[in-house]
Each structure stands twice: as C-alpha cells, then as structure tokens.
C-alpha atoms as a PDB file:
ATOM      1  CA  UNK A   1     -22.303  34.630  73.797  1.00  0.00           C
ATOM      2  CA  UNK A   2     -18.895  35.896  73.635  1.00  0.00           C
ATOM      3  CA  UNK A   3     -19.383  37.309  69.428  1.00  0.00           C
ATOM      4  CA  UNK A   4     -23.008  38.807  70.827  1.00  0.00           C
ATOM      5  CA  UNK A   5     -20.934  40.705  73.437  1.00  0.00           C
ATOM      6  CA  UNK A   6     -17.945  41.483  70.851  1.00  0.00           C
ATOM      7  CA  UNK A   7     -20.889  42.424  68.423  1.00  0.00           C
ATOM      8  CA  UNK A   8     -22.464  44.920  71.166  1.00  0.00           C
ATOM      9  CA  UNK A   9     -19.064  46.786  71.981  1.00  0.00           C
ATOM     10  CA  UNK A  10     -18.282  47.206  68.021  1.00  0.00           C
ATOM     11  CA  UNK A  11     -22.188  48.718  68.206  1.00  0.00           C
ATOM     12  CA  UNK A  12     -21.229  51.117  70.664  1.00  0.00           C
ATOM     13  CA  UNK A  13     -17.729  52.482  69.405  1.00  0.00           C
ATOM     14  CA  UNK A  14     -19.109  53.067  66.006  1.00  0.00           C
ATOM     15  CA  UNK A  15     -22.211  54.850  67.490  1.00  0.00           C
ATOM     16  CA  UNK A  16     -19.612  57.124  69.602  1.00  0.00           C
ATOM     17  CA  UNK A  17     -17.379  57.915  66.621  1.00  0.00           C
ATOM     18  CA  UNK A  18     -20.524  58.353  64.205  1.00  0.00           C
ATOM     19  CA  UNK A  19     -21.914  61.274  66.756  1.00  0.00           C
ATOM     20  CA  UNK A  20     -18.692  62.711  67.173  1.00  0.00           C
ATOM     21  CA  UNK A  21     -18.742  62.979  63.300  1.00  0.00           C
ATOM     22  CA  UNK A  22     -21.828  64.324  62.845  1.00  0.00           C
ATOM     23  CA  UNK A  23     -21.443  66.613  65.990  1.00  0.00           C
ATOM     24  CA  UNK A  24     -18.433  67.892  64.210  1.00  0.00           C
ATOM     25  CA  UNK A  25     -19.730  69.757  61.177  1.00  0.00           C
ATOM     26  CA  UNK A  26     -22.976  71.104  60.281  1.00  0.00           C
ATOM     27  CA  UNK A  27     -25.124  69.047  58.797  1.00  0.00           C
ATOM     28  CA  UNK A  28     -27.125  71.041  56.851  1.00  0.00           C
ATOM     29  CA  UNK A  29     -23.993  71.806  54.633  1.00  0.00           C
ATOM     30  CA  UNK A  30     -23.260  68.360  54.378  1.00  0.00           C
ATOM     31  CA  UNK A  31     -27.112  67.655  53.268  1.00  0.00           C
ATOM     32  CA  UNK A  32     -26.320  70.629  50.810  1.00  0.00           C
ATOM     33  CA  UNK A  33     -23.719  68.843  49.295  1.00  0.00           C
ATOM     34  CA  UNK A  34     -25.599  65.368  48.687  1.00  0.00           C
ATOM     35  CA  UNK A  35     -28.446  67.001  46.944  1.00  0.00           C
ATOM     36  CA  UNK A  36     -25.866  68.313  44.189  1.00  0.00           C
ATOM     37  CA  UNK A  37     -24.275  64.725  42.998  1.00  0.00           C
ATOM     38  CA  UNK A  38     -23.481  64.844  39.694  1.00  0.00           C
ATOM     39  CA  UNK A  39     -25.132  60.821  39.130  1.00  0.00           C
ATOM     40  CA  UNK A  40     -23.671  60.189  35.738  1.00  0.00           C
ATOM     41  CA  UNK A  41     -20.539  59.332  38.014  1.00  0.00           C
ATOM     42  CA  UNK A  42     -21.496  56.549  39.861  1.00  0.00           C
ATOM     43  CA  UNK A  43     -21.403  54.284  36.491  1.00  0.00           C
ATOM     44  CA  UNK A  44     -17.216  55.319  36.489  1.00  0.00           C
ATOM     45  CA  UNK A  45     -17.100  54.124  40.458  1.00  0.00           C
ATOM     46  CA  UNK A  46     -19.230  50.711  39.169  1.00  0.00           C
ATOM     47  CA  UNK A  47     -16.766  50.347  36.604  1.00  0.00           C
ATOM     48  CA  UNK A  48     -13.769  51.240  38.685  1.00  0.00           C
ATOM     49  CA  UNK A  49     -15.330  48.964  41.742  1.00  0.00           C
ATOM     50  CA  UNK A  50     -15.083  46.021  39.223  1.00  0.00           C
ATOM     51  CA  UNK A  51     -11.469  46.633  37.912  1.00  0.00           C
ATOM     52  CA  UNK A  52     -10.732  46.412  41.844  1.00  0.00           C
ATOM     53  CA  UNK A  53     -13.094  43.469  41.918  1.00  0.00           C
ATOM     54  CA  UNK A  54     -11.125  41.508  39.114  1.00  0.00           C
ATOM     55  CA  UNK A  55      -7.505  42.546  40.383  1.00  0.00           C
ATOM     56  CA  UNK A  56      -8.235  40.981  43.884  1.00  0.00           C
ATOM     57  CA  UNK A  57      -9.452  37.846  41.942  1.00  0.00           C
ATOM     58  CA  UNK A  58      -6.589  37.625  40.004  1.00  0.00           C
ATOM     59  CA  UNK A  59      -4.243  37.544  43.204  1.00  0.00           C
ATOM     60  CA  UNK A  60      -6.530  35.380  44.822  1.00  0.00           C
ATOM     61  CA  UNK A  61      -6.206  33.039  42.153  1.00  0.00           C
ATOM     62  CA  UNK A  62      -2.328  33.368  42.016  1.00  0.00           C
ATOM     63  CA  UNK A  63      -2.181  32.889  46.006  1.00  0.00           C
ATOM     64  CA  UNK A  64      -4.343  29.454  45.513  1.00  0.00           C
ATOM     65  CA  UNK A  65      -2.638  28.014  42.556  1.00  0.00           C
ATOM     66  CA  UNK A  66       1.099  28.751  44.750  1.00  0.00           C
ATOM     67  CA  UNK A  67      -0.773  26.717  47.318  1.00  0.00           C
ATOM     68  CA  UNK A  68      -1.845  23.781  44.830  1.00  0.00           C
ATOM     69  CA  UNK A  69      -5.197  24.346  44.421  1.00  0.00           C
ATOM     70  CA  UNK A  70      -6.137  25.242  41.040  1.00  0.00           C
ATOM     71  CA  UNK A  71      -9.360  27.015  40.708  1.00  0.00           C
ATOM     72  CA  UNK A  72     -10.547  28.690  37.495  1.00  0.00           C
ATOM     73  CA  UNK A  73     -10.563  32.510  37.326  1.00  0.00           C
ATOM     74  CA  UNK A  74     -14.314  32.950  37.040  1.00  0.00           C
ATOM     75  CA  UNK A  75     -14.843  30.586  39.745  1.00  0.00           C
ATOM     76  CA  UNK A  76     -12.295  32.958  42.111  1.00  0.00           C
ATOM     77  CA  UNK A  77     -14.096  36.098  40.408  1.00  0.00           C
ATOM     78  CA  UNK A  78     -17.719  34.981  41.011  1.00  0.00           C
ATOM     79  CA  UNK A  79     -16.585  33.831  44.884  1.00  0.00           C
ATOM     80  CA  UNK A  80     -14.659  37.301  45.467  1.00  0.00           C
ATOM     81  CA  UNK A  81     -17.988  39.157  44.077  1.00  0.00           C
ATOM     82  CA  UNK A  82     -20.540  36.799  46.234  1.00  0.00           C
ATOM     83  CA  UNK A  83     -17.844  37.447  49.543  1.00  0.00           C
ATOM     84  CA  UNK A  84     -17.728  41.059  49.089  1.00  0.00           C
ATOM     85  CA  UNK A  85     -21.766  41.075  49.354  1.00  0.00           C
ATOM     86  CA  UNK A  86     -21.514  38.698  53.023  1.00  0.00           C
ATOM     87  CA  UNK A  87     -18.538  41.411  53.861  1.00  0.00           C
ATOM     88  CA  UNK A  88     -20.949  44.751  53.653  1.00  0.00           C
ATOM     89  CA  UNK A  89     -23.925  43.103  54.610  1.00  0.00           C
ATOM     90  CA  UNK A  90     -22.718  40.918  57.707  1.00  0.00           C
ATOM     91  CA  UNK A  91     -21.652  42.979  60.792  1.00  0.00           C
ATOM     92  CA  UNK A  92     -17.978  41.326  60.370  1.00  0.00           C
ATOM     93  CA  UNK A  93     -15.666  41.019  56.842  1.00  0.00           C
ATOM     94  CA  UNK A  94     -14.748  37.455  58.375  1.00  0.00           C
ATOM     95  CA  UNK A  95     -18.530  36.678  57.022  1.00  0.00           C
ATOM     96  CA  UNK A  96     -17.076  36.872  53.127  1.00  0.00           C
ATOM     97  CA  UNK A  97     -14.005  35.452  53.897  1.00  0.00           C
ATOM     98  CA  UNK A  98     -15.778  32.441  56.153  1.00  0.00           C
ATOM     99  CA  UNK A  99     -18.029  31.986  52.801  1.00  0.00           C
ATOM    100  CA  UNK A 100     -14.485  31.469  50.511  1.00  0.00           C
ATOM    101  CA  UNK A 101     -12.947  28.663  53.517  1.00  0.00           C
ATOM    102  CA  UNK A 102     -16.812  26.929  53.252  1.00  0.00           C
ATOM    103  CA  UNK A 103     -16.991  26.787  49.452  1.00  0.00           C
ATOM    104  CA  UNK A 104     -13.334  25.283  49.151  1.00  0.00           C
ATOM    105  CA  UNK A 105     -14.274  23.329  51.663  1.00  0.00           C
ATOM    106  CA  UNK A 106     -17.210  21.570  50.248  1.00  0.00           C
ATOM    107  CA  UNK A 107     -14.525  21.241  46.726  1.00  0.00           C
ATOM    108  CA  UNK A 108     -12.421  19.051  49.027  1.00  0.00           C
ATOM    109  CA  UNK A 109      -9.591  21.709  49.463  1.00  0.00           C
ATOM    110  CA  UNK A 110      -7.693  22.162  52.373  1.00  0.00           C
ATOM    111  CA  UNK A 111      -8.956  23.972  54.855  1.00  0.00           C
ATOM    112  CA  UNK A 112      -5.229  25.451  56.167  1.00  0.00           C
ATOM    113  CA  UNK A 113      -4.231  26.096  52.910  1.00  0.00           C
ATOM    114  CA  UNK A 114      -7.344  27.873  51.666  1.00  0.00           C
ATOM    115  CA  UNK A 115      -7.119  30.059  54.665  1.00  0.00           C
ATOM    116  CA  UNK A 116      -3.619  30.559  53.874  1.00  0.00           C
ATOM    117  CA  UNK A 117      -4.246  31.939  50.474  1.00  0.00           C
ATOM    118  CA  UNK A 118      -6.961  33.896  51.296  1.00  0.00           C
ATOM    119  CA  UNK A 119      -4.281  35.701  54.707  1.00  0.00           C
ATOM    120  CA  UNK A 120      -1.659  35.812  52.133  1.00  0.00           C
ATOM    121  CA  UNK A 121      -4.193  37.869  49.215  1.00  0.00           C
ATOM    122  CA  UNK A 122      -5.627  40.380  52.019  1.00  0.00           C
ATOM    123  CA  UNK A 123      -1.741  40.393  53.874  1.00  0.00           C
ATOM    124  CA  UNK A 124      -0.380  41.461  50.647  1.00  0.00           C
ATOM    125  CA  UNK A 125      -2.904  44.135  50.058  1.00  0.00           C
ATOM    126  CA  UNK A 126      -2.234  45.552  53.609  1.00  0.00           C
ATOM    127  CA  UNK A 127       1.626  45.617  52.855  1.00  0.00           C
ATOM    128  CA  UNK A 128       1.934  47.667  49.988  1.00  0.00           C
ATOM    129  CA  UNK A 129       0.050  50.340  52.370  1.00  0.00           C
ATOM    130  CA  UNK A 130       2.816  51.444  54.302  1.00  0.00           C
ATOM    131  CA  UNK A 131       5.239  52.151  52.114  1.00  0.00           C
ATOM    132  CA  UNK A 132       2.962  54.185  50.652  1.00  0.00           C
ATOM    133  CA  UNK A 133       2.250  56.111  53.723  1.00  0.00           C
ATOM    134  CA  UNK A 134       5.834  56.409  54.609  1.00  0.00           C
ATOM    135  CA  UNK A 135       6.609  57.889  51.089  1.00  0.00           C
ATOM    136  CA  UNK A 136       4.218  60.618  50.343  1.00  0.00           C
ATOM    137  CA  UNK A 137       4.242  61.354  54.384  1.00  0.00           C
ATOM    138  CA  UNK A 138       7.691  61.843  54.417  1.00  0.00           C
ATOM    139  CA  UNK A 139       7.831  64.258  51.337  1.00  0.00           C
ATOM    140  CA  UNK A 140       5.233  66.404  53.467  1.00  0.00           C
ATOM    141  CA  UNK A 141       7.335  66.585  56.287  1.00  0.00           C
ATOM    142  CA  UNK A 142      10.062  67.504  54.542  1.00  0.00           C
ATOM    143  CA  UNK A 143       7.527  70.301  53.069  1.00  0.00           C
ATOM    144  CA  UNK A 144       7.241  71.276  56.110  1.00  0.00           C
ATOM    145  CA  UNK A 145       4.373  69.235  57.717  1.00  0.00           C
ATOM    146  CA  UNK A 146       4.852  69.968  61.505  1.00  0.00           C
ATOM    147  CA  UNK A 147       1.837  67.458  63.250  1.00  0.00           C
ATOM    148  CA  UNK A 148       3.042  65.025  65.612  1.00  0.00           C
ATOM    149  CA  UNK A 149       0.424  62.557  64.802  1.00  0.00           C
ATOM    150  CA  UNK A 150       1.066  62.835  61.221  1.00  0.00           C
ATOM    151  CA  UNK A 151       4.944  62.283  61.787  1.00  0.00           C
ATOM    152  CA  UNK A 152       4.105  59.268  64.236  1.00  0.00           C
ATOM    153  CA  UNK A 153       2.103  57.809  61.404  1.00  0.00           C
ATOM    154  CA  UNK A 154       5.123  58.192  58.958  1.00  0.00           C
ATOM    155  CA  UNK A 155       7.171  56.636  61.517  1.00  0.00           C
ATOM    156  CA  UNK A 156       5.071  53.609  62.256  1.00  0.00           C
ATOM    157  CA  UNK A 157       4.865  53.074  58.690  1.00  0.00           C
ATOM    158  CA  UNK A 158       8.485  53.463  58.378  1.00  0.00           C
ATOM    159  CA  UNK A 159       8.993  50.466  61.310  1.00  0.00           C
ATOM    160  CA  UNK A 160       6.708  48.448  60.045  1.00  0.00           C
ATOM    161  CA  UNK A 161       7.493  48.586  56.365  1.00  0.00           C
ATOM    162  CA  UNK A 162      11.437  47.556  56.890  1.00  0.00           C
ATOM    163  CA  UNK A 163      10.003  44.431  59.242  1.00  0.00           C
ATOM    164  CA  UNK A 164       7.408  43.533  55.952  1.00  0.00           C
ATOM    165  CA  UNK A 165      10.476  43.567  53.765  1.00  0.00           C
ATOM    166  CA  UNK A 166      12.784  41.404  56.097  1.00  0.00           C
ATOM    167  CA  UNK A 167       9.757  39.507  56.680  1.00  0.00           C
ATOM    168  CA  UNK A 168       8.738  38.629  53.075  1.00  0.00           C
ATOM    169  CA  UNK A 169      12.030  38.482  51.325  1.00  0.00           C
ATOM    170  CA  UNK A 170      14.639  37.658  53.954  1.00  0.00           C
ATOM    171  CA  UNK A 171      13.246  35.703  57.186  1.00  0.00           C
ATOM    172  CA  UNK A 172      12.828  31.678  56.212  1.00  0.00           C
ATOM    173  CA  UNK A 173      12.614  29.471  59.044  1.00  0.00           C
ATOM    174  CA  UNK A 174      10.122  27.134  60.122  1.00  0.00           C
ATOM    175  CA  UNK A 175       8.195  28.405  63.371  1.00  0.00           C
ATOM    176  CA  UNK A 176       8.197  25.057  65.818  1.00  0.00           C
ATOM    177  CA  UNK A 177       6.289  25.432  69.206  1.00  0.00           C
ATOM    178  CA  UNK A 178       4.219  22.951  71.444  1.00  0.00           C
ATOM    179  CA  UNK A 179       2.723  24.864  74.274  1.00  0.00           C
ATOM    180  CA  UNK A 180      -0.554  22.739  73.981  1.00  0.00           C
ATOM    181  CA  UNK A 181       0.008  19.064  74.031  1.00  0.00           C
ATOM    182  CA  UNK A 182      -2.795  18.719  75.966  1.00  0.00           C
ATOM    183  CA  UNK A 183      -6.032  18.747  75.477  1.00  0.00           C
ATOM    184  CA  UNK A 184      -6.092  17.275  71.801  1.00  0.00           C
ATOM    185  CA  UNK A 185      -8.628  20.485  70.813  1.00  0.00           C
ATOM    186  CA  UNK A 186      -5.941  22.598  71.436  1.00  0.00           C
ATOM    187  CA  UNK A 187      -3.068  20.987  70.192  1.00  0.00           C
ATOM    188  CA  UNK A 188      -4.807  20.539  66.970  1.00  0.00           C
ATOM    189  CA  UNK A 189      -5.638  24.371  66.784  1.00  0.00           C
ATOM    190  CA  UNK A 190      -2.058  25.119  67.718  1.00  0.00           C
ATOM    191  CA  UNK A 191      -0.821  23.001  64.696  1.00  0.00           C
ATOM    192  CA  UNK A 192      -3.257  24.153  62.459  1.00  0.00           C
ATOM    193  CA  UNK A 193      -2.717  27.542  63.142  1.00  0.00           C
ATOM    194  CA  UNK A 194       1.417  26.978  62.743  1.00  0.00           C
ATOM    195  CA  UNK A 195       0.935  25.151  59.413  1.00  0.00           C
ATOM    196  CA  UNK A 196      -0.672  28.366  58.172  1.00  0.00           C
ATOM    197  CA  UNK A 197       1.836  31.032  59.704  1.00  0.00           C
ATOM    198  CA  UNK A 198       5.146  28.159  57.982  1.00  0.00           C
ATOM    199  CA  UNK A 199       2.975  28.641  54.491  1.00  0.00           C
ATOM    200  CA  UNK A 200       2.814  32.126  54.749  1.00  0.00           C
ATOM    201  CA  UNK A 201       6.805  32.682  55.901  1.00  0.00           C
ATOM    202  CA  UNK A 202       8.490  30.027  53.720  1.00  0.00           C
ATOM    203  CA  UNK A 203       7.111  31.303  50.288  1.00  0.00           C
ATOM    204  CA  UNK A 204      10.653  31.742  48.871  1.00  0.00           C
ATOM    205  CA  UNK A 205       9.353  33.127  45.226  1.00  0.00           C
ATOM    206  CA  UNK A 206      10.655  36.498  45.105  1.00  0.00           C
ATOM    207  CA  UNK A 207       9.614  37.064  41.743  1.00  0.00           C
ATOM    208  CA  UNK A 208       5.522  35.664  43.395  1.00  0.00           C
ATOM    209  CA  UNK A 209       5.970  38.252  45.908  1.00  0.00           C
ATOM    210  CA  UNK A 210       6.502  41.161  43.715  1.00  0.00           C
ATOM    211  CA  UNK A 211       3.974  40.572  41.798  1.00  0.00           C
ATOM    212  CA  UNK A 212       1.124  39.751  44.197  1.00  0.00           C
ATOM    213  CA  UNK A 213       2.432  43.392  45.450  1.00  0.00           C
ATOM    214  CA  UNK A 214       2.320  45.278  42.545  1.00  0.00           C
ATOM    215  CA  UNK A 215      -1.343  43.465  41.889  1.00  0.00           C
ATOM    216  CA  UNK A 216      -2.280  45.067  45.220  1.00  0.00           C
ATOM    217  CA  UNK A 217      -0.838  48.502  44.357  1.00  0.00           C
ATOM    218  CA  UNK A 218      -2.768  48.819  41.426  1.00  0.00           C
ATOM    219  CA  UNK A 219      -5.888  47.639  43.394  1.00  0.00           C
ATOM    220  CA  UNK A 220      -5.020  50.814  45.512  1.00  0.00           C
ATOM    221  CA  UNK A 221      -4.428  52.827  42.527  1.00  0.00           C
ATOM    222  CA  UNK A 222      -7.965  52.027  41.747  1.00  0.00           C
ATOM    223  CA  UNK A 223      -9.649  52.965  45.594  1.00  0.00           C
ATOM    224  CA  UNK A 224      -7.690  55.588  44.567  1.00  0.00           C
ATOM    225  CA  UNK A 225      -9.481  56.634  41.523  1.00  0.00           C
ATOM    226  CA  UNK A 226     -12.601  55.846  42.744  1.00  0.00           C
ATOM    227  CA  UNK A 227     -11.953  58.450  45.594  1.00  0.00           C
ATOM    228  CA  UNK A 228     -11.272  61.314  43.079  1.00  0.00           C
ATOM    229  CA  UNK A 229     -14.338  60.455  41.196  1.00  0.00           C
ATOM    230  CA  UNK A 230     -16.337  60.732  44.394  1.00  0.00           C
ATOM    231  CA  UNK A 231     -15.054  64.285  45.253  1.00  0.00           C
ATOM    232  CA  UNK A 232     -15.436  65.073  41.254  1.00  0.00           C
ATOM    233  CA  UNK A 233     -19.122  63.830  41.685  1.00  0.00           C
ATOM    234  CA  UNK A 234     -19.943  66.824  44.328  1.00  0.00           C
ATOM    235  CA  UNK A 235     -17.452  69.512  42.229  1.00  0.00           C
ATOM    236  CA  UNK A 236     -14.424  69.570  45.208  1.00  0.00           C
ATOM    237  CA  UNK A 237     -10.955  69.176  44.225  1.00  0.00           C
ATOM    238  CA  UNK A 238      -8.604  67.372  46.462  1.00  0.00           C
ATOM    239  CA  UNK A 239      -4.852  66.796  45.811  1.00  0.00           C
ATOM    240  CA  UNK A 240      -4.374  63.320  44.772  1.00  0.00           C
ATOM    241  CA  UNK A 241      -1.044  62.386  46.096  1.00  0.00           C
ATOM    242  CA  UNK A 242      -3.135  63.440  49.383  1.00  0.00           C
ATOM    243  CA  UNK A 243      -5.910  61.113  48.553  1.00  0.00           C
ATOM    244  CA  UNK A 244      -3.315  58.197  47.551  1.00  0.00           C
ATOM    245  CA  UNK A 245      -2.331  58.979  51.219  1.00  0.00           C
ATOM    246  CA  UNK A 246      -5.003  59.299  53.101  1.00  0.00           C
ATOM    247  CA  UNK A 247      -6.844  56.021  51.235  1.00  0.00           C
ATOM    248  CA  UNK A 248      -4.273  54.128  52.277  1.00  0.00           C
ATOM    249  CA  UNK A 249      -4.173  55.223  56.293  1.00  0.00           C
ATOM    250  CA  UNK A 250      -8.251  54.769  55.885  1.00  0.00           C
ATOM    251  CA  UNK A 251      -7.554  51.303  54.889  1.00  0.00           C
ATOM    252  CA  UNK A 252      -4.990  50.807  57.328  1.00  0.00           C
ATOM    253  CA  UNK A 253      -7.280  51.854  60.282  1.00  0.00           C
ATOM    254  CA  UNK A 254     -10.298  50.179  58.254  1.00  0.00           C
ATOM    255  CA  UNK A 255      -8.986  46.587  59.407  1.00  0.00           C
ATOM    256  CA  UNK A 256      -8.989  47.087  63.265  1.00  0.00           C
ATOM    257  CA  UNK A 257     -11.104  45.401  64.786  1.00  0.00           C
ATOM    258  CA  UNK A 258     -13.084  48.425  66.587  1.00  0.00           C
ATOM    259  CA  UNK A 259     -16.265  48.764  64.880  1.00  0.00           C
ATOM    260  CA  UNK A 260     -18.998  46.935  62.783  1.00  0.00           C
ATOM    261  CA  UNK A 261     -17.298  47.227  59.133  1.00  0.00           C
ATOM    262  CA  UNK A 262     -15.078  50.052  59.882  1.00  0.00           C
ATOM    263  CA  UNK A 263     -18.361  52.351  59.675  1.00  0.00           C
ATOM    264  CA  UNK A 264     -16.929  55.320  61.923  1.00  0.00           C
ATOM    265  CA  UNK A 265     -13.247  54.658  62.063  1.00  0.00           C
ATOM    266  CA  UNK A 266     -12.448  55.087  57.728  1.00  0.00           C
ATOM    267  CA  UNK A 267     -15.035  58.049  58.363  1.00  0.00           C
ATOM    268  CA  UNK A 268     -12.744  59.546  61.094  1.00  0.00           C
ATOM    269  CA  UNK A 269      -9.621  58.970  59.343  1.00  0.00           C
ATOM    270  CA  UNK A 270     -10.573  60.912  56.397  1.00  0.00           C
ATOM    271  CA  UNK A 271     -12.029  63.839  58.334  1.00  0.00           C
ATOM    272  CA  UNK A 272      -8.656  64.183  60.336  1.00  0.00           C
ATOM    273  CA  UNK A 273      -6.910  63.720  57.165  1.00  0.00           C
ATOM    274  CA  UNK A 274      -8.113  65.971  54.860  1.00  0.00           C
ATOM    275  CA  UNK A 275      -9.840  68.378  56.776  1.00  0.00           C
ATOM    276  CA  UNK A 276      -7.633  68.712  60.561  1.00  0.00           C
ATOM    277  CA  UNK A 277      -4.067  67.951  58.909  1.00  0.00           C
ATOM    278  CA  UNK A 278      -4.373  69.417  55.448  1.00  0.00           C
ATOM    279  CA  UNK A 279      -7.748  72.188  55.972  1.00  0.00           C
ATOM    280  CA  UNK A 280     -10.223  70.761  53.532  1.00  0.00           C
ATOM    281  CA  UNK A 281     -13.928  71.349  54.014  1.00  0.00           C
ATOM    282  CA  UNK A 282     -14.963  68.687  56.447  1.00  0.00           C
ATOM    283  CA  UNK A 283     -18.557  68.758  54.670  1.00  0.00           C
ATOM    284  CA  UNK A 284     -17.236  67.729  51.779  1.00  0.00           C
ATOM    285  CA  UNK A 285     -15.079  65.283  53.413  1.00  0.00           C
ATOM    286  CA  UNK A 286     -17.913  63.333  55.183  1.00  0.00           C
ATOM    287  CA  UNK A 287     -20.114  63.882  51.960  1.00  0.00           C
ATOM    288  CA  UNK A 288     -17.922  62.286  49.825  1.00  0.00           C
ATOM    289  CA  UNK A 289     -17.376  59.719  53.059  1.00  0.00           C
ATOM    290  CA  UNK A 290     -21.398  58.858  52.892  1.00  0.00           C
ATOM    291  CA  UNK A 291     -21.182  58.359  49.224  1.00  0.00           C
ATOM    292  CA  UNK A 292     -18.447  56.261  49.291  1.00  0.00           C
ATOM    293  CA  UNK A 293     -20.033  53.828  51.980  1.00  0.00           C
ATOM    294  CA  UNK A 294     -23.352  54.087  49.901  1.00  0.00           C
ATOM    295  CA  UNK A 295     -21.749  53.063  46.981  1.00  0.00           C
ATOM    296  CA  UNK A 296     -19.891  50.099  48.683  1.00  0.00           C
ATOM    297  CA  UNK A 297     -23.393  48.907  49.728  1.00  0.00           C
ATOM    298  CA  UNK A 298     -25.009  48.886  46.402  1.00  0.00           C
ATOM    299  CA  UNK A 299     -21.979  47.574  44.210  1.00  0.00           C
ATOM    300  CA  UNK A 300     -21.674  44.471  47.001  1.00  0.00           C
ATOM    301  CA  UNK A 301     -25.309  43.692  46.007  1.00  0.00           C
ATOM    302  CA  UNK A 302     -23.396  42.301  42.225  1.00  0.00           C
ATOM    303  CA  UNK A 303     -22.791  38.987  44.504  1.00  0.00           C
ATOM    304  CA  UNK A 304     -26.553  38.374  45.274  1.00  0.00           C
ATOM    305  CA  UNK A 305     -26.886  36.202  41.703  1.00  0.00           C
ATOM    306  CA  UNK A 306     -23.387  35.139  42.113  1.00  0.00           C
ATOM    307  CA  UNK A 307     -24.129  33.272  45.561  1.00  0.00           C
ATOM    308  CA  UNK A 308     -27.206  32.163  44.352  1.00  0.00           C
ATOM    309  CA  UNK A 309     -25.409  30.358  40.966  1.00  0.00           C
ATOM    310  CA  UNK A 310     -23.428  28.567  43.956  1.00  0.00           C
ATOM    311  CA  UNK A 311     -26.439  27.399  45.684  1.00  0.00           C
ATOM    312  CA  UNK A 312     -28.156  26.036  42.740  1.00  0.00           C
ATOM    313  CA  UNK A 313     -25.225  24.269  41.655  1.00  0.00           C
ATOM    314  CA  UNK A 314     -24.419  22.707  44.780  1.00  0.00           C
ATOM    315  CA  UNK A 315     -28.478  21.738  45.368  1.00  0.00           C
ATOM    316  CA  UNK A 316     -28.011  19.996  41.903  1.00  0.00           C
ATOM    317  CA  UNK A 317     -25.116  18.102  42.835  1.00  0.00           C
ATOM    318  CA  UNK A 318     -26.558  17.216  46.222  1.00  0.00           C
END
C-alpha cells in the first residue's frame, strides 16, 4: 500500500514539473525542432550508450571481485544491459538493481555483499560528480557568474566533495550500533544493513578507489558525448565544458527520489541550466531533453534478449 501511495506522489510531481516545462516554452518551436533530426546520429548515441554500457560493467565487475565474488565479464555485461531495460521500463531504477541482488542470489552469492557492490559501483559514479561541478562552477564564478543558486550549487558540491574524500580515503572505523535488539526482524535488518555500510567504509585500497573513479569519470565523459551529439543531431551548438557541467548536476538531481525515473526533474535541470543561467534556447534545450529520454527508452530495449538468455538458462537448470 505504502509503494502504491509513494508511486502516486512520484505521479503527481513529475506531472507538475512536466506542465511547468511545457508551459514554459512554445511548443510549436520545440515540435519545429524534432521534425529536423539529423537520424544518421542516433547510431553514434547507440554506440556511445554501449561504451557507457561496458564501462559500468567493468566497475561492476571490479566492485564484485573486491567483494569475493567472481563473476565473468559477459555475465556482469549481459546483467547491467538486462537491468538497465527493468530501470527505464519499471516506474523505479531499484527494479534493475532488485533484478542484479535476485540473479546473484539464485548463484548462491551473498545477498549483503552483492548489494554492497552494486552501492559501491552507482556510489562511485555519483562521487566523481561533484568535483566536477565544483570545478567548472567555480571557474564561472570567477568569470564572473553572479546567480545565487548557481554559487549555492558550487558550494554544496564543494562540502560535499571534501566529506567524499575524507570519507573514501581517510575515515576507517567500524560503525557498531544496537538500537534494535528486539524484535529479531529488526535486529536482523539493522545488522544487515551495518554489514553493508562496514564493507563500503573499510575498503582500504587506495589504488581500487582511484580507479573505480576514474572508470566513472570516463562513463561521464561518455553522457557527455552523447549530449553533444544530441544537440549536433538538431544543428545547436552548446559549450561543452557547460554540458560536462550541467550533465553532471542533471545526474545529481536525477537520483532523488521525487519523480517516476527522474522524468521532469533531469528535464528541469537542463532547462535552468542552459537556458535561465547561461541564455540558451530553451526549445532546443527540451528538444534535445525529449531525444535524450527517447533514446534512453529504445537503447534499454538491448536487455530484452539478454533477460530472456537468463530465463532460459535458469528454466534449463531448474
């Protein structure tokens, strides 16, 4: 009852922020733009959406093997394609992530440390975010960006990016607490839930860290990309230390917890962006927004024969 009524408030946000969207250009412009998409781009998004694809696997991979459970590359590949399908087409991104904890599951994994790895590959993605933000924002306000939500973002990411670094390299002590001793439900959640946080904080491979963050830079590098490809796609040039900006505050804002897939909120972010902070064409803007979502739809639809390898092979073995 509760995820129905969670499920019904997500409905309603992203219906409000999708009419103040719409209500905030003209339509017609934006329609104007969609009918002149160059097509023969969309095979350099596929091809980028992949490369993003296979980088996330390979971190994946890296987080489960740190975590003792060794699971062949193509085997993380074909679950990361077959979770990003569940992700776009389930009204939650838990859905694809659920579908990885179930699989390893069923392989006689653990169930804490699968989770783990799976936090730990998405938590390291999220990281190398605000850094990112706090660089390029900070050169603009040293341009002379004036905005004082634009210099509360740099500052947020500022804050949070010095606790990620004390937090990842520096802070390495075992979390201990025992609110719930009773009843044995909750003490077993509570322990579970503390095994997975002391996995997470007491990785003390320095060398791992780096490299699971430069993994998920390059990742970024690539939503990047396929960002400048979009705008190339409709003939609109956008400053790409911009874009490497404003991607990363869209995926930022893209994990709360507000909306049904983030449909509305990424949308938002980029308008505000681009077109409020640094006066781009907001038709263009939400254009290249409704391709980009499109396009996330379609590519996702690669993990239909993926899942459905899975579920013949584990009818067979059943």
């Amino acid at each position: 009852m509760m995820k129905h009524k969670t499920t019904i408030i997500k409905l309603i946000i992203m219906s409000i922020l999708l009419f103040i969207i719409f209500k905030s250009v003209d339509i017609r412009n934006v329609l104007d733009v969609l009918k002149r998409i160059n097509l023969i781009y969309f095979l350099i998004i596929y091809l980028l959406w992949n490369i993003g694809v296979f980088l996330s696997s390979l971190k994946w991979q890296s987080t489960l093997k740190y975590y003792g459970i060794n699971l062949p590359f193509f085997e993380t590949l074909k679950l990361y394609y077959t979770s990003s399908f569940f992700n776009n087409f389930l009204p939650s991104s838990i859905g694809g992530d659920g579908y990885k904890v179930f699989y390893l599951n069923n392989e006689n994994h653990s169930k804490a440390k699968s989770i783990t790895s799976i936090i730990l590959e998405r938590g390291m993605g999220f990281s190398i975010l605000f850094p990112v933000i706090f660089i390029i924002g900070l050169y603009y306000i040293f341009t002379g960006m004036n905005n004082v939500i634009f210099n509360l973002i740099v500052l947020g990411s500022f804050i949070i990016t010095i606790l990620l670094v004390i937090f990842l390299f520096f802070y390495r002590k075992k979390i201990k607490i025992n609110i719930f001793k009773k009843p044995r439900v909750l003490n077993h959640i509570q322990n579970k839930i503390l095994e997975i946080i002391n996995n997470i904080i007491n990785i003390d491979n320095k060398k791992l860290i780096l490299k699971w963050l430069m993994i998920s830079f390059g990742f970024h590098l690539v939503a990047v990309f396929m960002q400048v490809i979009v705008y190339r796609a409709i003939d609109y040039d956008i400053n790409i230390v911009i874009i490497i900006f404003t991607v990363a505050l869209m995926r930022v804002c893209g994990v709360l917890p507000i909306s049904i897939n983030s449909i509305g909120v990424s949308e938002g972010v980029a308008l505000f962006i681009y077109g409020t902070i640094f006066g781009y064409n907001t038709e263009y803007i939400l254009a290249a927004s409704i391709i980009s979502r499109v396009n996330l739809l379609l590519f996702s639809l690669t993990g239909i024969p993926f899942y459905l390898i899975g579920k013949r092979r584990q009818i067979q073995r059943s």
